[in-house]
N, C-alpha and C. Protein backbone atom coordinates (compact mmCIF):
# COMPACT_ATOMS: atom_id res chain seq x y z
N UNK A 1 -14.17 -12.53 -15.71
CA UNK A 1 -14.88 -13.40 -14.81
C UNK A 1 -15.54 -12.53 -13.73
N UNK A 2 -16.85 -12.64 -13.59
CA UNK A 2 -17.73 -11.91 -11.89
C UNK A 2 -17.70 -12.82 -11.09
N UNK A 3 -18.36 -12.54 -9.80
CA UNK A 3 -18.53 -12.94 -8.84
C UNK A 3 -19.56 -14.15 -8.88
N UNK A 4 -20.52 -14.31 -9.73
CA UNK A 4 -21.55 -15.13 -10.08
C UNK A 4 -20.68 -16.38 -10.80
N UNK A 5 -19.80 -16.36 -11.36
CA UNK A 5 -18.88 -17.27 -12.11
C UNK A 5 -17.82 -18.00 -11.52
N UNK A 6 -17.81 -17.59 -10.43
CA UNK A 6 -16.71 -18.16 -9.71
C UNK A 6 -16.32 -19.65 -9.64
N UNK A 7 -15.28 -19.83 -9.79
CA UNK A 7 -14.55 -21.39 -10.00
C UNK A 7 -15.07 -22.44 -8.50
N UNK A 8 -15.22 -23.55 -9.34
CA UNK A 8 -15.80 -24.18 -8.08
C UNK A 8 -14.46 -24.73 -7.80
N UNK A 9 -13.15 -24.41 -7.86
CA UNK A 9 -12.04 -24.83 -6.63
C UNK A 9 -11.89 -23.46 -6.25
N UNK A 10 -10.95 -23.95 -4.77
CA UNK A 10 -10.46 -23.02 -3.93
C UNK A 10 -9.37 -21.85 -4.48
N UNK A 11 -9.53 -20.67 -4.95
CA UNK A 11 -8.87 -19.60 -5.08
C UNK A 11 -7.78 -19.03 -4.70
N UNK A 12 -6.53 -18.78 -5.17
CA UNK A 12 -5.47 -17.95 -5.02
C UNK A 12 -5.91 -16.41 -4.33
N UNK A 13 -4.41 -16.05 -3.57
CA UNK A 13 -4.61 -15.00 -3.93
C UNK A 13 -4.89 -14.01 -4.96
N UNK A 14 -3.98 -14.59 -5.75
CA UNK A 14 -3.54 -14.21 -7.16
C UNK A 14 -5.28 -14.10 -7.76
N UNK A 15 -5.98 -15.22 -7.41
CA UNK A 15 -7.21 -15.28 -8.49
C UNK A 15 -8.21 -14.27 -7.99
N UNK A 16 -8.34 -13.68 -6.05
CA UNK A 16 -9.24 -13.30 -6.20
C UNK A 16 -8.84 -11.57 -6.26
N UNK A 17 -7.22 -11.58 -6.23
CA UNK A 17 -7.03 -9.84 -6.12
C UNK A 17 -7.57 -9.56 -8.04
N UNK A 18 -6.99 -10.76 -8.81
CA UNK A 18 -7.91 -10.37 -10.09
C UNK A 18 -9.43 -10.08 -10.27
N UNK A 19 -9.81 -11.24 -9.78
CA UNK A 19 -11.74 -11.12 -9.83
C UNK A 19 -11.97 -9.67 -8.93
N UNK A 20 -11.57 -8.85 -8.00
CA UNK A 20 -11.91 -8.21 -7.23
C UNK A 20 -11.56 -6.69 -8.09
N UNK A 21 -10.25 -6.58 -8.71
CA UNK A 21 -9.31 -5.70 -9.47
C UNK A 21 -8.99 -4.54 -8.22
N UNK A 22 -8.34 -5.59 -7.11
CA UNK A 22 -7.32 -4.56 -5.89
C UNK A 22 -5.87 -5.50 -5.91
N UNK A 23 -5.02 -5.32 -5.82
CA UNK A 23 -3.37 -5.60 -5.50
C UNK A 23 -3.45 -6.66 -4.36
N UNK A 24 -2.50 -7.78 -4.84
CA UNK A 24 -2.64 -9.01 -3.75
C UNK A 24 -2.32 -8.07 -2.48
N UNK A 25 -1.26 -7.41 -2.20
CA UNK A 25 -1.35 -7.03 -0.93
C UNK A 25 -2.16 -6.23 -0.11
N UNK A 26 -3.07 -5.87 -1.45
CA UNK A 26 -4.59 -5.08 -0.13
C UNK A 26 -5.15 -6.40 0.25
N UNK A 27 -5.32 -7.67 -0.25
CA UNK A 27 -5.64 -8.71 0.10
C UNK A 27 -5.11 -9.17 1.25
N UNK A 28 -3.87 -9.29 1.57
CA UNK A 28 -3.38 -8.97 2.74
C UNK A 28 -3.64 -8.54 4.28
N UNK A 29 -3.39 -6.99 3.64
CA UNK A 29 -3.53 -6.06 4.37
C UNK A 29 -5.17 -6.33 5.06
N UNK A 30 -6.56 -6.43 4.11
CA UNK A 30 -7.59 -6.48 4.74
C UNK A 30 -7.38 -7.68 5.73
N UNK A 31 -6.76 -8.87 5.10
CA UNK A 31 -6.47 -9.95 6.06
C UNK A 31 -6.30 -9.85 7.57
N UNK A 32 -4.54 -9.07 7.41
CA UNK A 32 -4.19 -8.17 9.37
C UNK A 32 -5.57 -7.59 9.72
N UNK A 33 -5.97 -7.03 8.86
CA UNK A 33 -7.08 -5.81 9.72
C UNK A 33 -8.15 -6.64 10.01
N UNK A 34 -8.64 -8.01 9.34
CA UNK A 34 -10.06 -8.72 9.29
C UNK A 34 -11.27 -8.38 8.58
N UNK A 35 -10.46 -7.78 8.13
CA UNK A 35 -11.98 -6.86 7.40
C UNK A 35 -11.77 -7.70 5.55
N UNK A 36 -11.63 -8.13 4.99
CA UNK A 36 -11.86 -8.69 3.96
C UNK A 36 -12.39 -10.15 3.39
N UNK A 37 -12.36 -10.77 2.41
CA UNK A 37 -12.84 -12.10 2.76
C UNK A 37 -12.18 -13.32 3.28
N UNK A 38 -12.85 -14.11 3.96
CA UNK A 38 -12.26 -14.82 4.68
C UNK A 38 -11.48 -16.15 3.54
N UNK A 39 -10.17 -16.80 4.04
CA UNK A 39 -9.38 -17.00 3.42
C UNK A 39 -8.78 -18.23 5.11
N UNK A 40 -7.93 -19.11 4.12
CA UNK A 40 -7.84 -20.52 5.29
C UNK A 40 -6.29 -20.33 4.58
N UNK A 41 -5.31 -21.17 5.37
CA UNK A 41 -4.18 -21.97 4.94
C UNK A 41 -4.40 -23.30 4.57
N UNK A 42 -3.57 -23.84 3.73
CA UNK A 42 -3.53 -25.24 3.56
C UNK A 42 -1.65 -25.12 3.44
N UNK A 43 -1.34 -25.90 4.51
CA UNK A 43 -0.11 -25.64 5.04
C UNK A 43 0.96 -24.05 4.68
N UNK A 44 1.65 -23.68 3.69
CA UNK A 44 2.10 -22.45 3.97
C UNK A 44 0.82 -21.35 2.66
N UNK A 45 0.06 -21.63 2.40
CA UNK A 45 -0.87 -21.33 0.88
C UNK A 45 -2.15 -20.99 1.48
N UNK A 46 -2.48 -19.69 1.16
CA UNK A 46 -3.46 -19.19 1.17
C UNK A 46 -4.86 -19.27 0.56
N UNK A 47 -5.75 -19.60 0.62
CA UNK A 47 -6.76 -20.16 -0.25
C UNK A 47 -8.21 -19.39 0.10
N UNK A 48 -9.21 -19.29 -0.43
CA UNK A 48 -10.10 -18.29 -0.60
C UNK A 48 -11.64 -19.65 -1.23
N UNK A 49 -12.12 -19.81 -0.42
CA UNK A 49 -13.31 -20.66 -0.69
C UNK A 49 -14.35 -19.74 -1.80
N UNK A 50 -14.50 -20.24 -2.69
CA UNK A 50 -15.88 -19.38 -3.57
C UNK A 50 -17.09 -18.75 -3.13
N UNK A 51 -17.71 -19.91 -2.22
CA UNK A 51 -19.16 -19.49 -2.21
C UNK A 51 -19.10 -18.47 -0.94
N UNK A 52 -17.58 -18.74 0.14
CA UNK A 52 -17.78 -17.40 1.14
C UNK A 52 -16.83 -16.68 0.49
N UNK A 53 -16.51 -16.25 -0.64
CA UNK A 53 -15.89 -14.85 -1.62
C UNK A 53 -17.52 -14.68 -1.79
N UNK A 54 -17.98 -15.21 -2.53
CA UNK A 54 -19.12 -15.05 -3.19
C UNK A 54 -20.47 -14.12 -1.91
N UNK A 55 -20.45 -14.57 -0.50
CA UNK A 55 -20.78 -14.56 0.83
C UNK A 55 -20.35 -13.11 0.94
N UNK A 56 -19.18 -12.83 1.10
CA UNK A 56 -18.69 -11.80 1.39
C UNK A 56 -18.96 -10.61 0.46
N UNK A 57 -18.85 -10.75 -0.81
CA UNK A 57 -19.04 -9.60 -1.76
C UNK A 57 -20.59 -8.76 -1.88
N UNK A 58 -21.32 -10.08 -1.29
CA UNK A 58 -23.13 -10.16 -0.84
C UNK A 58 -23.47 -9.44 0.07
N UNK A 59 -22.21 -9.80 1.33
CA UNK A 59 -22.90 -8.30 2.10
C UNK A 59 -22.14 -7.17 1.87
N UNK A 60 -21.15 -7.05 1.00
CA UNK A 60 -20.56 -5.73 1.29
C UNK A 60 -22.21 -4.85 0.22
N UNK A 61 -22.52 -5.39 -0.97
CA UNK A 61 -23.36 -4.94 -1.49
C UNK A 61 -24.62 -4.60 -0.69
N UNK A 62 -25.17 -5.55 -0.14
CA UNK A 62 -26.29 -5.10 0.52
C UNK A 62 -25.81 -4.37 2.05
N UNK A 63 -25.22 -4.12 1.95
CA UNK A 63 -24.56 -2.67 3.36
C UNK A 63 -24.22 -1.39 2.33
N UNK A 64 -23.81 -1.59 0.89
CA UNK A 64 -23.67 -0.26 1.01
C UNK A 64 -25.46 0.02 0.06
N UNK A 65 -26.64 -0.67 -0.33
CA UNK A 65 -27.61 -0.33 -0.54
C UNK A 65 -28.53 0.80 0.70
């Protein structure tokens, strides 16, 4: 699955440390630091909206062009 394919529900960790291919806990980790994609709770569950995964992966590309 790419980034263009992305599921129109809300994402696991689990789903996007796969789509990305880094370890849930760099998922994490960018989390503390802020630097990765942005990600909500829905009471204790972490969740990852598509189109800002999708948002986010957009500018890391066009920053490192």
């Amino acid at each position: 699955m790419n980034v263009r394919t992305l599921p129109e529900r809300y994402l696991t960790p689990n789903d996007v440390a796969e789509l990305l291919r880094v370890p849930v806990e760099t998922l994490y980790q960018w989390r503390l630091k802020r630097t990765g994609p942005p990600a909500f709770r829905v009471g204790r569950h972490l969740r990852y909206d598509p189109a800002r995964l999708r948002e986010w992966v957009h500018g890391l590309t066009e920053a490192a062009a």
